[in-house]
N, C-alpha and C. Protein backbone atom coordinates (compact mmCIF):
# COMPACT_ATOMS: atom_id res chain seq x y z
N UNK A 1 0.84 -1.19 0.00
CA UNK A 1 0.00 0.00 0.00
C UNK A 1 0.88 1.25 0.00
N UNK A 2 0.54 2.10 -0.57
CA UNK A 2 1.46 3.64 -0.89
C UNK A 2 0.69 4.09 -0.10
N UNK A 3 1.93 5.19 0.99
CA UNK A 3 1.54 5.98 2.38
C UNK A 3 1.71 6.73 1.71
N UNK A 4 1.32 8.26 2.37
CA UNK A 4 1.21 9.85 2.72
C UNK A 4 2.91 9.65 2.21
N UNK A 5 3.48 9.10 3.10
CA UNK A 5 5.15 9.71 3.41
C UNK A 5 5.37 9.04 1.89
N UNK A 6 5.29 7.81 1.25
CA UNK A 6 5.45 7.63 0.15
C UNK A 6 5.16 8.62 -1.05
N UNK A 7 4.09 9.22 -1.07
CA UNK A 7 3.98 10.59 -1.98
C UNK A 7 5.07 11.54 -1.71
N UNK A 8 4.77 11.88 -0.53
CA UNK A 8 5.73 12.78 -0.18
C UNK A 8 7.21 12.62 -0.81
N UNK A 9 7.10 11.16 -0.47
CA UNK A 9 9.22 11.25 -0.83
C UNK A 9 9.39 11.33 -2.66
N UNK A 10 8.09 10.73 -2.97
CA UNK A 10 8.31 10.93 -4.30
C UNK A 10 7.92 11.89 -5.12
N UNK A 11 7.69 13.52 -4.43
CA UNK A 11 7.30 14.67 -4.73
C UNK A 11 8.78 15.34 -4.77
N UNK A 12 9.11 14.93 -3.40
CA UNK A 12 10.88 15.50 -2.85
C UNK A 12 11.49 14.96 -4.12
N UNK A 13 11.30 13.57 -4.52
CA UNK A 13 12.64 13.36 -5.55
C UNK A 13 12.19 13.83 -6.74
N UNK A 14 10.93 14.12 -7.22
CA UNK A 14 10.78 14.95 -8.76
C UNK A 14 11.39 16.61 -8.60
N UNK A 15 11.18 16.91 -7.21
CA UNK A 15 11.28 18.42 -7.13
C UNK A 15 13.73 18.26 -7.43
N UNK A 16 14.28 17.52 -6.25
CA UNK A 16 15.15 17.76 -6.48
C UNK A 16 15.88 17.19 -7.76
N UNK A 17 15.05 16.11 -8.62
CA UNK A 17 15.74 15.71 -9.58
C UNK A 17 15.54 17.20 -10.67
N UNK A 18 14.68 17.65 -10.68
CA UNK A 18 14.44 18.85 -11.75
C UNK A 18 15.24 20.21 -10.87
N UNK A 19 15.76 20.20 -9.67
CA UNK A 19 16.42 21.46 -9.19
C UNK A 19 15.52 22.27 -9.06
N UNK A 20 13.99 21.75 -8.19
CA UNK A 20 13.20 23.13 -8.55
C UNK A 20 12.63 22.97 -6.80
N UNK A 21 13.25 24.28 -6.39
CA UNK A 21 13.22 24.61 -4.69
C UNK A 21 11.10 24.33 -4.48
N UNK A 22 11.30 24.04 -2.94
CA UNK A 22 9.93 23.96 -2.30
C UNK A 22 9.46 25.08 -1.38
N UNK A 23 8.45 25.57 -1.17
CA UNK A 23 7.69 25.98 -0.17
C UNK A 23 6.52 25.92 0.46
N UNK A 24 6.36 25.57 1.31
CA UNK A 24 5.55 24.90 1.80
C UNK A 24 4.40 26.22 2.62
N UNK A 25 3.02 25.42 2.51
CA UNK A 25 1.94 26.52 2.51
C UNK A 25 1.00 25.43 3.17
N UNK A 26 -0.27 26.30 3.87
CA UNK A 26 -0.97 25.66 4.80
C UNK A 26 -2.11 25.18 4.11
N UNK A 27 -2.72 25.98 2.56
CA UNK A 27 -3.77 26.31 2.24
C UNK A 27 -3.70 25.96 0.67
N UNK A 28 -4.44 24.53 0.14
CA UNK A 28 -4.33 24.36 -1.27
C UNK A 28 -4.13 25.75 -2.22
N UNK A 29 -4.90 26.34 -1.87
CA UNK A 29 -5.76 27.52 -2.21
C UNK A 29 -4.39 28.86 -2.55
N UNK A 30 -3.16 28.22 -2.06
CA UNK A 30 -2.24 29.17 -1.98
C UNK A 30 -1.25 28.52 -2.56
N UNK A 31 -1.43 27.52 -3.62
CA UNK A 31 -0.61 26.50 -4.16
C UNK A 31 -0.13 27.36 -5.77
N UNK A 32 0.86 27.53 -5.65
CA UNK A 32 1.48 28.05 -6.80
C UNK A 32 2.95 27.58 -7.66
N UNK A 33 3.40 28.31 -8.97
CA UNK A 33 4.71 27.50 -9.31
C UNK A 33 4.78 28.88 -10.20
N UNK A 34 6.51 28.71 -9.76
CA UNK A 34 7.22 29.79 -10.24
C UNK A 34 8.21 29.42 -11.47
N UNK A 35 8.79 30.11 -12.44
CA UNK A 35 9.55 29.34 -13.43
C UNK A 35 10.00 30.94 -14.29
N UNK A 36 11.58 30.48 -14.14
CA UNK A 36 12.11 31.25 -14.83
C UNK A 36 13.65 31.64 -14.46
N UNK A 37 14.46 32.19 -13.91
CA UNK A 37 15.85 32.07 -13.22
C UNK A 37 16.02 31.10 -12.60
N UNK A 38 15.10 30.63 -11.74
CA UNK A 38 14.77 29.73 -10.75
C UNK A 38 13.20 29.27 -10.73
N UNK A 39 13.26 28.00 -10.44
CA UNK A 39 12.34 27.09 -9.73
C UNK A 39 11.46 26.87 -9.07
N UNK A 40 10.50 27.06 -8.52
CA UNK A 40 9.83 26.57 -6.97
C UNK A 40 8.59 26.40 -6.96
N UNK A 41 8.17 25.74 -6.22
CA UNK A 41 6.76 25.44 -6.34
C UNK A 41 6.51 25.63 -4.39
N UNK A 42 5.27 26.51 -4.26
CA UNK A 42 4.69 26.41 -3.46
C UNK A 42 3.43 25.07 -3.30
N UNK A 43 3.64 24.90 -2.02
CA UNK A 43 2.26 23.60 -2.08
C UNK A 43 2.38 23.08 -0.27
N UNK A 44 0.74 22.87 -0.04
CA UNK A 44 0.71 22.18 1.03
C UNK A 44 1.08 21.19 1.43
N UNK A 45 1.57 20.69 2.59
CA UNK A 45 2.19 19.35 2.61
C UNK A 45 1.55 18.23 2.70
N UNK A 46 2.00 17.02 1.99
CA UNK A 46 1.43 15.85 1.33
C UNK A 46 0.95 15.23 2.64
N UNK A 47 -0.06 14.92 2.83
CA UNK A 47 -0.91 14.50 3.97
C UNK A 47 -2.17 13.67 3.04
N UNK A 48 -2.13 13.95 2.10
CA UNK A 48 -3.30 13.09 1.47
C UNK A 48 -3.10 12.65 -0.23
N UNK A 49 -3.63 11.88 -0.41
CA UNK A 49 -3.71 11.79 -2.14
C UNK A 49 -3.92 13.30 -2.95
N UNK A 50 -4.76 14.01 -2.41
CA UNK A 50 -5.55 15.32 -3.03
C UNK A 50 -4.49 16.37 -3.00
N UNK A 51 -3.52 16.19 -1.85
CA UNK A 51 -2.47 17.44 -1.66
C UNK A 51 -1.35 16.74 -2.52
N UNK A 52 -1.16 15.40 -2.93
CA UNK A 52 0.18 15.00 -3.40
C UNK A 52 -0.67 15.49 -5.23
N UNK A 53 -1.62 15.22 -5.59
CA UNK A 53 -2.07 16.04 -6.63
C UNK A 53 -1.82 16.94 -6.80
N UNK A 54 -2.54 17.76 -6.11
CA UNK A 54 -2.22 19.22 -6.05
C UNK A 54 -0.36 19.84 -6.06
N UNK A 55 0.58 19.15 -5.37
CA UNK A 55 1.77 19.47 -5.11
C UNK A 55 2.55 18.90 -6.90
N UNK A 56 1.80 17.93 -7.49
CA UNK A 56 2.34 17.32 -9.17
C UNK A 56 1.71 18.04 -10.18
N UNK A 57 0.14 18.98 -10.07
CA UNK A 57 0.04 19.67 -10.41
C UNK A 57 0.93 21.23 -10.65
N UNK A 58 1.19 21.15 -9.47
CA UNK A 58 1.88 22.60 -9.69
C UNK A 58 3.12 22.09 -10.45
N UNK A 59 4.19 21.56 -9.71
CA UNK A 59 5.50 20.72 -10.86
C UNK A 59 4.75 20.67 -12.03
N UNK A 60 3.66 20.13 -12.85
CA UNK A 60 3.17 20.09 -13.82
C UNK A 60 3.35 22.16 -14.66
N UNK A 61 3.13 22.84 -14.08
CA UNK A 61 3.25 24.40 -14.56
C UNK A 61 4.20 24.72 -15.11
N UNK A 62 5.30 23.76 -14.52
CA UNK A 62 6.76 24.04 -14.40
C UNK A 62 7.39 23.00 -15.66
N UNK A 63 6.88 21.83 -15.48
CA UNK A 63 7.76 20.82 -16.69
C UNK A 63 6.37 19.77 -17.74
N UNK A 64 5.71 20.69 -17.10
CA UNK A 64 4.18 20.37 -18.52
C UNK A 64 4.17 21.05 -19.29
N UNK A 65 4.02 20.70 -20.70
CA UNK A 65 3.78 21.09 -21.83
C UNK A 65 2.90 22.27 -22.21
N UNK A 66 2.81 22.89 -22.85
CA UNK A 66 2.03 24.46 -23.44
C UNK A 66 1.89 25.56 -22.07
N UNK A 67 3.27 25.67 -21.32
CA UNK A 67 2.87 26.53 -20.13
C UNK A 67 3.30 27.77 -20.32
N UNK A 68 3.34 28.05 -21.57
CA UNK A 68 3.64 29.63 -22.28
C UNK A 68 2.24 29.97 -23.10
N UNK A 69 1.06 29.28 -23.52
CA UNK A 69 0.05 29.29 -23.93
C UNK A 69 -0.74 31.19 -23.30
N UNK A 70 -1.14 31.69 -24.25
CA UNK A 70 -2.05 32.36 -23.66
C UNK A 70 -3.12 32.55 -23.01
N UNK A 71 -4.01 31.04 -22.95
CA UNK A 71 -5.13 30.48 -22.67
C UNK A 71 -4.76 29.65 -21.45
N UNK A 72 -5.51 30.42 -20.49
CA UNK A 72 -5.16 29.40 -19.22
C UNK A 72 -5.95 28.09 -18.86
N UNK A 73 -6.77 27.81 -19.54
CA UNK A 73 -7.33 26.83 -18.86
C UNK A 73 -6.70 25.25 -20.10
N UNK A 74 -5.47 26.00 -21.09
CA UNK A 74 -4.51 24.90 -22.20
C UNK A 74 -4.02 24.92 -20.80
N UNK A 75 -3.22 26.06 -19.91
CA UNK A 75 -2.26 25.62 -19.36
C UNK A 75 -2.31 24.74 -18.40
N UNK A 76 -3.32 25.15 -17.51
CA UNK A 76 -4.36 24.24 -16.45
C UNK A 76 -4.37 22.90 -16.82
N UNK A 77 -5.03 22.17 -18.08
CA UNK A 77 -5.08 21.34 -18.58
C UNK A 77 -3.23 20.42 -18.68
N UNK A 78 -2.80 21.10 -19.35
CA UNK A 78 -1.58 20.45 -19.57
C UNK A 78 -0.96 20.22 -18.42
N UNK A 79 -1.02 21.04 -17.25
CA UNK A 79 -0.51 21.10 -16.29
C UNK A 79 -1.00 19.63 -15.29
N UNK A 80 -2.10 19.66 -15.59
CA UNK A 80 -3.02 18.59 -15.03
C UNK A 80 -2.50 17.15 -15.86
N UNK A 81 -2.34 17.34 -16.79
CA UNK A 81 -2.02 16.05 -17.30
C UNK A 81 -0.50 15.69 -17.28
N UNK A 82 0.32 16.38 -16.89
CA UNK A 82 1.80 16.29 -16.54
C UNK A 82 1.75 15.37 -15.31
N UNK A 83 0.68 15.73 -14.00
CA UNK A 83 0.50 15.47 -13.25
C UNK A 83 0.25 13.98 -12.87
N UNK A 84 -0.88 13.75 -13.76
CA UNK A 84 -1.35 12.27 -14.12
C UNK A 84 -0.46 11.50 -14.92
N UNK A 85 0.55 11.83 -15.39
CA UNK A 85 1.31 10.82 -16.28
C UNK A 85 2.85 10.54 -15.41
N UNK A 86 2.41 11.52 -13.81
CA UNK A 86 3.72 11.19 -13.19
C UNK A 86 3.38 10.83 -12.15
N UNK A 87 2.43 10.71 -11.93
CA UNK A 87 1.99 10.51 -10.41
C UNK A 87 2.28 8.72 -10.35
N UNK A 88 2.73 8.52 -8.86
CA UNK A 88 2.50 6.72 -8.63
C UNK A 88 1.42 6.75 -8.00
N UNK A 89 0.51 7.31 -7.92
CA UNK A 89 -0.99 7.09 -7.58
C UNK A 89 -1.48 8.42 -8.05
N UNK A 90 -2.72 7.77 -8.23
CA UNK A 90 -3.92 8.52 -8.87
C UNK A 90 -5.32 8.72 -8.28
N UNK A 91 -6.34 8.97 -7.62
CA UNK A 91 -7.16 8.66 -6.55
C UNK A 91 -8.42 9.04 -7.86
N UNK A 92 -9.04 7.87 -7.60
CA UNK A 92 -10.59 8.12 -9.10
C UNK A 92 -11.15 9.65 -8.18
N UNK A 93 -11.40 9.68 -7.16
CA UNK A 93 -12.26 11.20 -6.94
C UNK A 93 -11.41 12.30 -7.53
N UNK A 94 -10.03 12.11 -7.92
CA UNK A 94 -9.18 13.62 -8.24
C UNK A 94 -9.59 13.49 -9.46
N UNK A 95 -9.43 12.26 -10.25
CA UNK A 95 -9.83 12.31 -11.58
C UNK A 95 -11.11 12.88 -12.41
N UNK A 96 -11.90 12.37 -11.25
CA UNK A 96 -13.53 13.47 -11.44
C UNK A 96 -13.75 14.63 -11.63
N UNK A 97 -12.95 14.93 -10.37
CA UNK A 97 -13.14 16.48 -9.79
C UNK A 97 -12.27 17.35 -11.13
N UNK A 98 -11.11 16.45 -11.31
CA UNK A 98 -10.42 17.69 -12.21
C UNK A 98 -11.29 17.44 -13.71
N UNK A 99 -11.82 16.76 -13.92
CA UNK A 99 -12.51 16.49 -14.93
C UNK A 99 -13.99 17.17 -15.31
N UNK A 100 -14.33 17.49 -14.55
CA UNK A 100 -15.54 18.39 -13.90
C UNK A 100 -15.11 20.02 -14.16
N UNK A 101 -13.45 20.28 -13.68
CA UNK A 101 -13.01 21.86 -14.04
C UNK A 101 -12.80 21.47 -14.97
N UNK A 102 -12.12 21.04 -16.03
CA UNK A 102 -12.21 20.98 -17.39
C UNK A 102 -12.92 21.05 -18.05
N UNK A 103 -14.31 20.45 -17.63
CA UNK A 103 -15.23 19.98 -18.89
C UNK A 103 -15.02 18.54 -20.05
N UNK A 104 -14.38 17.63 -19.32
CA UNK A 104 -14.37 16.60 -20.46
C UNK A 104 -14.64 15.32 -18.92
N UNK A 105 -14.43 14.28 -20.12
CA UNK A 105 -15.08 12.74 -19.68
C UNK A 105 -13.20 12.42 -18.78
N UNK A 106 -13.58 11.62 -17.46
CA UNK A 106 -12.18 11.19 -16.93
C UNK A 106 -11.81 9.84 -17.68
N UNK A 107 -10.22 10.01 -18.14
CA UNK A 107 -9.99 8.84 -18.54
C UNK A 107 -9.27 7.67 -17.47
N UNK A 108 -8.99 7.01 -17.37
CA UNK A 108 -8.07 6.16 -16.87
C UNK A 108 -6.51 6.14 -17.06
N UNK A 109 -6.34 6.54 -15.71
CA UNK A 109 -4.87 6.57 -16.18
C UNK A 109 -3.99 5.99 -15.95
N UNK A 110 -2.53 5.70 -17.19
CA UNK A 110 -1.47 4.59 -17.42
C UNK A 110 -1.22 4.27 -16.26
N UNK A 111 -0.73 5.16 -15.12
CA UNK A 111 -0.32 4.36 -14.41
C UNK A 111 -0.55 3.25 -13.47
N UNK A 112 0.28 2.63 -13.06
CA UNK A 112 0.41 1.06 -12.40
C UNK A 112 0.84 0.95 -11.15
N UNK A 113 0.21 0.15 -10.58
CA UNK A 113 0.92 -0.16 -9.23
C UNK A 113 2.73 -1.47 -9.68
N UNK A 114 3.30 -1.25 -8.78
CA UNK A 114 4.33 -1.95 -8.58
C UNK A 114 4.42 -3.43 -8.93
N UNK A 115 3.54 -4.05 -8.77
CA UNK A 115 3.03 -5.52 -9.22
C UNK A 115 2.42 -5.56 -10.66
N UNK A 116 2.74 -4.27 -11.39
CA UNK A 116 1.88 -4.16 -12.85
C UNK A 116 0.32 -3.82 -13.13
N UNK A 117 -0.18 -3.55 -11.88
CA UNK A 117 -1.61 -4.23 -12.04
C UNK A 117 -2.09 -2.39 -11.98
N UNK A 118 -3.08 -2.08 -13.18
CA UNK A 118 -3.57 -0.51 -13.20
C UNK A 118 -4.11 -0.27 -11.95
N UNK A 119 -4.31 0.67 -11.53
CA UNK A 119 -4.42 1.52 -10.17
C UNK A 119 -6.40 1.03 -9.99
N UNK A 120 -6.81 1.43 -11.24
CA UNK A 120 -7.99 1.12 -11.22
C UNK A 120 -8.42 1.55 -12.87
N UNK A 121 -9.91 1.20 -13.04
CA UNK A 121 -10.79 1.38 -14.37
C UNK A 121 -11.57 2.05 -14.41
N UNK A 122 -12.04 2.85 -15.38
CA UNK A 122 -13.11 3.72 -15.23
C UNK A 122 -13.93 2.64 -16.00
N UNK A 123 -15.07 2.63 -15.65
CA UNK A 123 -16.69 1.99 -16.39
C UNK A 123 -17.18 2.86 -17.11
């Protein structure tokens, strides 16, 4: 089973493998990512599936695709899907919810648990 501290460590090693500093914040709501001389992503600390989202989301701003777009809700999007294609867990309610701010159908996503076996299926 993947713990809290398991997200966590594997947030720490995307942040220091990309060299991109942390700060830590109390309040999703205050979750941000900086990019440009330097690095950093603000984000609450990983205590749940929803905050280790939220904390791959933001890294997503930073090393997701179209984040120079003029249209924020390409960037949102891309950002979101950086997220999902790196995450080692995925929780079906995040998949909803972000699917719901988008406006499209949730897909299922690639990733796998450790034994090979998909995280789960959408019906």
């Amino acid at each position: 089973m993947i713990t809290n501290a398991d997200l966590e460590g594997h947030f720490l090693h995307l942040c220091a493998a990309n060299e991109i500093q942390i700060s830590w914040c109390k309040r999703p709501s205050k979750a941000l990512a900086i990019s440009g001389e330097f690095e950093l992503v603000r984000v609450p600390h990983i205590r749940s599936p929803t905050a280790y989202a939220i904390a791959l989301h933001e890294l997503g701003h930073i090393k997701g695709r179209n984040q120079y777009n003029k249209n924020q809700i390409v960037r949102e999007r891309w950002a979101w899907e950086w997220a999902r294609r790196n995450a080692v867990l995925y929780d079906r309610r995040f998949v909803r919810k972000i699917a719901l701010l988008l406006g499209t159908q949730p897909a299922a996503p690639h990733c796998t648990l450790p034994d090979g076996q998909a995280l789960y299926q959408e019906r």
